[in-house]
Protein backbone atom coordinates (compact mmCIF):
# COMPACT_ATOMS: atom_id res chain seq x y z
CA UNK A 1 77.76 62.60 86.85
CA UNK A 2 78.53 61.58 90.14
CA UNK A 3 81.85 62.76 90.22
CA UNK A 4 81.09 66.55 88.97
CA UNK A 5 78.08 67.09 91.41
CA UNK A 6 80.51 66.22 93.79
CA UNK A 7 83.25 68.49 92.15
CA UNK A 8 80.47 71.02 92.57
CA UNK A 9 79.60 70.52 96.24
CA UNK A 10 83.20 70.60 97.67
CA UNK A 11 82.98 74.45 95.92
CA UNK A 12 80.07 75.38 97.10
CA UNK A 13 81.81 74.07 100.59
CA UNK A 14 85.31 75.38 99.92
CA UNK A 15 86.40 78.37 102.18
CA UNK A 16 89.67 79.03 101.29
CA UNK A 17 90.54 81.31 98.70
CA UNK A 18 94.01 81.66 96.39
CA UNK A 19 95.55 84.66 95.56
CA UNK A 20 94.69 85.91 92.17
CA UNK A 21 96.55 89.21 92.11
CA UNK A 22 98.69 90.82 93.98
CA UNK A 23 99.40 94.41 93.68
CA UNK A 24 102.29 96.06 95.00
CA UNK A 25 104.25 99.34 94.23
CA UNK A 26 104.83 99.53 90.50
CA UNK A 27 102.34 96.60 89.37
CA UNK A 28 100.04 99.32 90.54
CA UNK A 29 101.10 101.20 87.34
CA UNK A 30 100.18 98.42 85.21
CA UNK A 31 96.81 96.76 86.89
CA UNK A 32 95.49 100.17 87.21
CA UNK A 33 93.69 102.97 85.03
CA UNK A 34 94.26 106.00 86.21
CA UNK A 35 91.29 108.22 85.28
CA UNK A 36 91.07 111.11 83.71
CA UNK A 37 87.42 112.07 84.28
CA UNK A 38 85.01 114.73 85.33
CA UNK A 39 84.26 113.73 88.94
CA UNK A 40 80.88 111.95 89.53
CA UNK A 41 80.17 113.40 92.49
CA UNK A 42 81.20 116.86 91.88
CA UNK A 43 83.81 117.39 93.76
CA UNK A 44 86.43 120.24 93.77
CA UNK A 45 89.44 118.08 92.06
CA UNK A 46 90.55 117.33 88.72
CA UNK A 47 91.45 114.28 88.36
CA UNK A 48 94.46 113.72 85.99
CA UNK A 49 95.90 110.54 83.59
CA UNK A 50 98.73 108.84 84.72
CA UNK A 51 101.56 110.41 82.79
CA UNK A 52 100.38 113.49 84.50
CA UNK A 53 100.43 112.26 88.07
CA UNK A 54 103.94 110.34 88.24
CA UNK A 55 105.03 114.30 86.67
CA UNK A 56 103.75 115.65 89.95
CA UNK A 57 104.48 113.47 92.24
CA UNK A 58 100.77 113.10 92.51
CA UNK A 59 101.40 109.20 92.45
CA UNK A 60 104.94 107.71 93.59
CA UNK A 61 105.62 103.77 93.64
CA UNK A 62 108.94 102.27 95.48
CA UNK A 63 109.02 98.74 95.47
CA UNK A 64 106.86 98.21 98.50
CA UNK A 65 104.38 101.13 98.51
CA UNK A 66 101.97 103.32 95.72
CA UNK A 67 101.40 107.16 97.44
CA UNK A 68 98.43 108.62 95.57
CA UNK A 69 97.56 112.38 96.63
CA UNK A 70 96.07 115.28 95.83
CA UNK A 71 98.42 118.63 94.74
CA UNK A 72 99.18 120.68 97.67
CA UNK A 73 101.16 123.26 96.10
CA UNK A 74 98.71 125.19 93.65
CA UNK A 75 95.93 127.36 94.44
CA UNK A 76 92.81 126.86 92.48
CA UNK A 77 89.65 128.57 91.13
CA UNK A 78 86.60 125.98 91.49
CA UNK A 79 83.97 125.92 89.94
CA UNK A 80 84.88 128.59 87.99
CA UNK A 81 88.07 127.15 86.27
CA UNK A 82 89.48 123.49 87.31
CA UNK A 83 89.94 122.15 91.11
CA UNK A 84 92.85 120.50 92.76
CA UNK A 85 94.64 118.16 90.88
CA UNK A 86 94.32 114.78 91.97
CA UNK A 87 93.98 111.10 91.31
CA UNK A 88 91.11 108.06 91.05
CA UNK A 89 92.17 104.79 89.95
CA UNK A 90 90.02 101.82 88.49
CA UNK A 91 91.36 98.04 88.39
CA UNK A 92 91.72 97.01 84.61
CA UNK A 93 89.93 93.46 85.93
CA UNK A 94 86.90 92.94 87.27
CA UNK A 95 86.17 90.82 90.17
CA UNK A 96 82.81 88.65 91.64
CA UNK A 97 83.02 85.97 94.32
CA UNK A 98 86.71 87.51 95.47
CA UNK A 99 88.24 88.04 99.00
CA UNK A 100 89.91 91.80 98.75
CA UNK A 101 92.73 92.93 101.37
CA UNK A 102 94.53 95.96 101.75
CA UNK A 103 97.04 96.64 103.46
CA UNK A 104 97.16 100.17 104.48
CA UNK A 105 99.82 102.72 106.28
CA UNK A 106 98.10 106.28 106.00
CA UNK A 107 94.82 107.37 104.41
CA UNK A 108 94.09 110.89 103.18
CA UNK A 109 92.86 113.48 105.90
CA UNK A 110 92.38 117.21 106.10
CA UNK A 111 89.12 119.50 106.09
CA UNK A 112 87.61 118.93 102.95
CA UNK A 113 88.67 115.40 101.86
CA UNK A 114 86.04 112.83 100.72
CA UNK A 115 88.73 109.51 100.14
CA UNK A 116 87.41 105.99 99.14
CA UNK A 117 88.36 102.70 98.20
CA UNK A 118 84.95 100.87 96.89
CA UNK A 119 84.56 98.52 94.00
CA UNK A 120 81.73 99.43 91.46
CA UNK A 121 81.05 98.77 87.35
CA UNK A 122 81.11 102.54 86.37
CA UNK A 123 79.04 101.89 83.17
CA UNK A 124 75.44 101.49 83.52
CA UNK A 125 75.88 102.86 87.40
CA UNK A 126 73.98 101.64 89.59
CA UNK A 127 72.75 98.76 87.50
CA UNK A 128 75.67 96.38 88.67
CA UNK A 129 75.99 98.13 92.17
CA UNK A 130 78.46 99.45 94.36
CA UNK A 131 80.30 98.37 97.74
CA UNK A 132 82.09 101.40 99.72
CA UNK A 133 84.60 99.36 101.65
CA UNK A 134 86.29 102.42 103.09
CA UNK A 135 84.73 105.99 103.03
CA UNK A 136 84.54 108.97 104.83
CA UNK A 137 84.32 112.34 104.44
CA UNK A 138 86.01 115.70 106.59
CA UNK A 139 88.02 113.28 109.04
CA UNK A 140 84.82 112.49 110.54
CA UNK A 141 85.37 108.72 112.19
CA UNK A 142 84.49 105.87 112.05
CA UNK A 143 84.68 104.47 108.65
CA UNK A 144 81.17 103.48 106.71
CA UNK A 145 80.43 100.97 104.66
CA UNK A 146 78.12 101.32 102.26
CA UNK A 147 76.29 99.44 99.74
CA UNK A 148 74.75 101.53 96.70
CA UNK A 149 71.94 99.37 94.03
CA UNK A 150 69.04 99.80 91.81
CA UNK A 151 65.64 99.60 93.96
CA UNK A 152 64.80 96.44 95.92
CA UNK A 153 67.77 96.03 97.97
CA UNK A 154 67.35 96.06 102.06
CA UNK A 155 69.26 95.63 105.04
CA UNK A 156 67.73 94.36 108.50
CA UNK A 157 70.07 95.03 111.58
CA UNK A 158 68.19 91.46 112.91
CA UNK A 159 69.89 89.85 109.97
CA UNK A 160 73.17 90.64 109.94
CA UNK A 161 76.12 89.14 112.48
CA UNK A 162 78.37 92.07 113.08
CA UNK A 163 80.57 94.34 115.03
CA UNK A 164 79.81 97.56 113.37
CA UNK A 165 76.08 99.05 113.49
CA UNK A 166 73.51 99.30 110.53
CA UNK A 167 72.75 103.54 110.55
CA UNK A 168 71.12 103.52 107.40
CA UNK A 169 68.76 100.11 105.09
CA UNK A 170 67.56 101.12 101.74
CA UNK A 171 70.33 100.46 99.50
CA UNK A 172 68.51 102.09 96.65
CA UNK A 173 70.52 104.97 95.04
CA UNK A 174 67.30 106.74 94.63
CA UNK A 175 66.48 107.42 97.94
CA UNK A 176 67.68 108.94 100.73
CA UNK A 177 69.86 111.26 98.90
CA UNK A 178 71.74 107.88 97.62
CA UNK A 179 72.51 107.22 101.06
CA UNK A 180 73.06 103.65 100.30
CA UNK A 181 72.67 101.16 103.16
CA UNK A 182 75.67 101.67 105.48
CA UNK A 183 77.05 100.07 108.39
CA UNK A 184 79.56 102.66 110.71
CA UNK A 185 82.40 100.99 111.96
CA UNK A 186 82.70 99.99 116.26
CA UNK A 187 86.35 100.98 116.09
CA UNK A 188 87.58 104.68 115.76
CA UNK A 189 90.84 104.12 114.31
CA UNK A 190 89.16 102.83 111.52
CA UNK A 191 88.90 105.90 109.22
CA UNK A 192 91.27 108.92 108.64
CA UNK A 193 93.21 110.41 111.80
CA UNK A 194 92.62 107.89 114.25
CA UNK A 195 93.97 105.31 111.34
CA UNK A 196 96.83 106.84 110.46
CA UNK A 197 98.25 107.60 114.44
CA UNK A 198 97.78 103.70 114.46
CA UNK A 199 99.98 103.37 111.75
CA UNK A 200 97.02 102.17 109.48
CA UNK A 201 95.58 98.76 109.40
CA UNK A 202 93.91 96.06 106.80
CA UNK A 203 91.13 96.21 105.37
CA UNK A 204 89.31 92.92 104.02
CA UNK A 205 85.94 91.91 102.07
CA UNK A 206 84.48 88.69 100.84
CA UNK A 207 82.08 88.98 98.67
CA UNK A 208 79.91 86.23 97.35
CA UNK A 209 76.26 85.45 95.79
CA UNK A 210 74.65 85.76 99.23
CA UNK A 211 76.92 87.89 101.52
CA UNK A 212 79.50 90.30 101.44
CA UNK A 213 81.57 90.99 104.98
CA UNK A 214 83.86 93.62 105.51
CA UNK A 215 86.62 93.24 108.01
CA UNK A 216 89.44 95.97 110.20
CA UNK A 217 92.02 95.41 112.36
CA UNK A 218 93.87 97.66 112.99
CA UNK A 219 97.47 97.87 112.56
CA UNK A 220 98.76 96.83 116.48
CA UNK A 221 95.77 95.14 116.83
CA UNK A 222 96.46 91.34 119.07
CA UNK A 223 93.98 89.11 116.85
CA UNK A 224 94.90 90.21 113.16
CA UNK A 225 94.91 86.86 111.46
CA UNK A 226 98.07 85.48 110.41
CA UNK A 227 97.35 85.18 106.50
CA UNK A 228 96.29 89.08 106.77
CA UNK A 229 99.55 90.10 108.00
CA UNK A 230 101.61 87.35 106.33
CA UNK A 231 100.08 87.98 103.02
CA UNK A 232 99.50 84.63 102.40
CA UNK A 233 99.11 83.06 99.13
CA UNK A 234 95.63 81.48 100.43
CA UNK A 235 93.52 83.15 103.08
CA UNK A 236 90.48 81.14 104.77
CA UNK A 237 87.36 83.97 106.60
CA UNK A 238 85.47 81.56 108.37
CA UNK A 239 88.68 82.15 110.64
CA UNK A 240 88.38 85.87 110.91
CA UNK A 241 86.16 86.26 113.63
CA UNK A 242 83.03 88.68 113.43
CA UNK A 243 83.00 90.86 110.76
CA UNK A 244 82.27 94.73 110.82
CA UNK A 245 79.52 94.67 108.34
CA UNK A 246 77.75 91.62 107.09
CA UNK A 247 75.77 92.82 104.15
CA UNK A 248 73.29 89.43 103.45
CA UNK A 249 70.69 88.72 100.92
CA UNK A 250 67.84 88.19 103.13
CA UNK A 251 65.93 91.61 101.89
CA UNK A 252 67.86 91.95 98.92
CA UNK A 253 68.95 89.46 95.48
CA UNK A 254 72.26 89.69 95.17
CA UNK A 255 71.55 89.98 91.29
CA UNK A 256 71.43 93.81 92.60
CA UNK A 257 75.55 93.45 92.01
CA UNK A 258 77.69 92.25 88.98
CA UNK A 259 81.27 92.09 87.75
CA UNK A 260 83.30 94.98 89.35
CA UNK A 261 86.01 97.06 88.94
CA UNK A 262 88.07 98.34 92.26
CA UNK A 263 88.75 102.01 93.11
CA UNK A 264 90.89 104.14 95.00
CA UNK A 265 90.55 107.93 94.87
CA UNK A 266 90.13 110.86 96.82
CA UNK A 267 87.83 114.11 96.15
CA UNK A 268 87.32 117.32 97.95
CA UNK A 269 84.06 119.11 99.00
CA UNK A 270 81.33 117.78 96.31
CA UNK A 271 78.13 116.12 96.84
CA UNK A 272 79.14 114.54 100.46
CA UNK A 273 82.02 116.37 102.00
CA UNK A 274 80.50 119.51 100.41
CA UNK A 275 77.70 119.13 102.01
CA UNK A 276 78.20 118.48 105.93
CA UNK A 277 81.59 120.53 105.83
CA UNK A 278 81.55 121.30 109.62
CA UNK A 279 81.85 124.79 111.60
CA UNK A 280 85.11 123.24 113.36
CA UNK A 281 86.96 123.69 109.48
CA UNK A 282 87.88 127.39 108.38
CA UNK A 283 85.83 129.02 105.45
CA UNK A 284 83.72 127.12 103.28
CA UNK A 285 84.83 123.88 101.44
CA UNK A 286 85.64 125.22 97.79
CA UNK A 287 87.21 128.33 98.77
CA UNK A 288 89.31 126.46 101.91
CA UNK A 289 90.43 123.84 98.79
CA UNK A 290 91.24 126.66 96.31
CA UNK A 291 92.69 129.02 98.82
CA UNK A 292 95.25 126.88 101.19
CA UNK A 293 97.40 124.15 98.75
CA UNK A 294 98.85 123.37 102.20
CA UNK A 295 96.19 122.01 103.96
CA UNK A 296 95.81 118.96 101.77
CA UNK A 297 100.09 117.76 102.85
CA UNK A 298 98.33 115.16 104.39
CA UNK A 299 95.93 113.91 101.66
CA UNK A 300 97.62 110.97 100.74
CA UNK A 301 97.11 107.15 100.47
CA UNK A 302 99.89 105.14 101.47
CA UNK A 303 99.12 101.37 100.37
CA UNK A 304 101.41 98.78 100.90
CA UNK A 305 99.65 96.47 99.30
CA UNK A 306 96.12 95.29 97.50
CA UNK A 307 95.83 91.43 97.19
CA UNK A 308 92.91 89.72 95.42
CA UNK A 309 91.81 86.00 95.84
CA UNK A 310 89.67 83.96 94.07
């Protein structure tokens, strides 16, 4: 009819979104599974349930802020026995066409730390794919974004309209080392200590069936729009200026990425931070993690608060 192709054009049209969820301190504790789970990428952490976490202080909600962290009080033994406790959490819903903002105070940093917050379906990996919104790995800035897919997914610099720069194309987890295709942020207070000196900032994606941008501003940033920093209950990203990736399906069907889960976590050493652990850090990785709890006071997320809109 008439009247429902037109229903259907004002959506394909629409550009404002409405919030769908809002998590903030303890609603954390309920949207979120907090997993218990040999880490993926190998890293030097055990990651521990939830019951285990609040009982060290490894995860703290007040009404207006979730702390997740790694132990800094224990000495370890990886591999040979388990590594540093610490935490990854998984949304219990899973999201498509969404717009995702966080609003962030302090990230994890240290020598050794390999923190993300990414959305991804875990089972069937990387059938579904995976966007790195934030990630990092040794304090090394600026922040990467990074999309992760089965093979047939490219990214052309020539294509996309954005701030940040396009370091690596082939999204295809088999190549490259799973590089992904990543864009590196223009702004240095984007990841880890140059962040958290800024007092943080937000963090924003839209994903839909042909794009997915990802936006920062910093916290004292001038041109933060006002339904970032209001937390609106409808937020509208034609508005938001230039994005810092814009990840488009030019070189690359979109059917590369399904329903997803979103993820906070942090790691240590492993696959990535393992790997490139620079001169400038003491030791090597494991034994730096395992030797010196109090390194890692300052691996902590401090989240004020994760909205969702649909």
């Amino acid at each position: 009819s008439a009247l429902f192709l037109g229903a259907l054009a004002s959506r394909a049209i629409a550009t404002t979104y409405s919030l769908a969820d809002n998590f903030v301190g303890p609603s954390f504790l309920t949207g979120f599974n907090w997993e218990a789970i040999a880490d993926p990428t190998h890293g030097a952490v055990n990651y521990v349930d939830q019951a285990t976490a609040i009982s060290q202080n490894l995860t703290y909600t007040s009404s207006d802020t979730l702390i997740l962290r790694a132990d800094y009080t224990h000495t370890t033994n990886f591999p040979t026995g388990p590594g540093r406790n610490s935490v990854r959490i998984r949304s219990n819903k899973e999201y498509t066409t969404a717009v995702t903002v966080l609003n962030l105070r302090h990230m994890p940093v240290g020598c050794g730390t390999w923190p993300a917050f990414w959305t991804v379906l875990e089972n069937g990996w990387p059938a579904s794919g995976e966007i790195d919104i934030i990630e990092g790995v040794n304090d090394v800035s600026p922040n990467h974004s990074t999309l992760h897919t089965s093979p047939g997914c490219t990214m052309a610099a020539n294509t996309m309209t954005q701030s940040g720069t396009l370091v690596t194309t082939d999204c295809n987890t088999a190549v490259n080392g799973n590089a992904g295709c990543g864009v590196a942020a223009n702004k240095a207070n984007s990841y880890g200590p140059g962040l958290n000196s800024a007092g943080g900032g937000y963090y924003a994606m839209e994903r839909t069936s042909t794009y997915i941008k990802i936006w920062f501003w910093g916290r004292n940033e001038a041109n933060i729009p006002a339904d970032i920093t209001s937390g609106a209950t409808s937020v509208d990203p034609t508005k938001w200026g230039t994005p810092v990736a814009d990840f488009v399906n030019n070189n690359c069907a979109f059917s590369h990425f399904g329903a997803h889960n979103i993820i906070i976590n942090l790691t240590l050493c492993g696959d990535w931070a393992g790997s490139v652990y620079p001169s400038s850090c003491p030791s090597t990785c494991n034994n730096y993690v395992n030797t010196q709890p109090a390194a890692f006071q300052n691996a902590y997320w401090n989240i004020a608060s994760l909205k969702v809109y649909e």
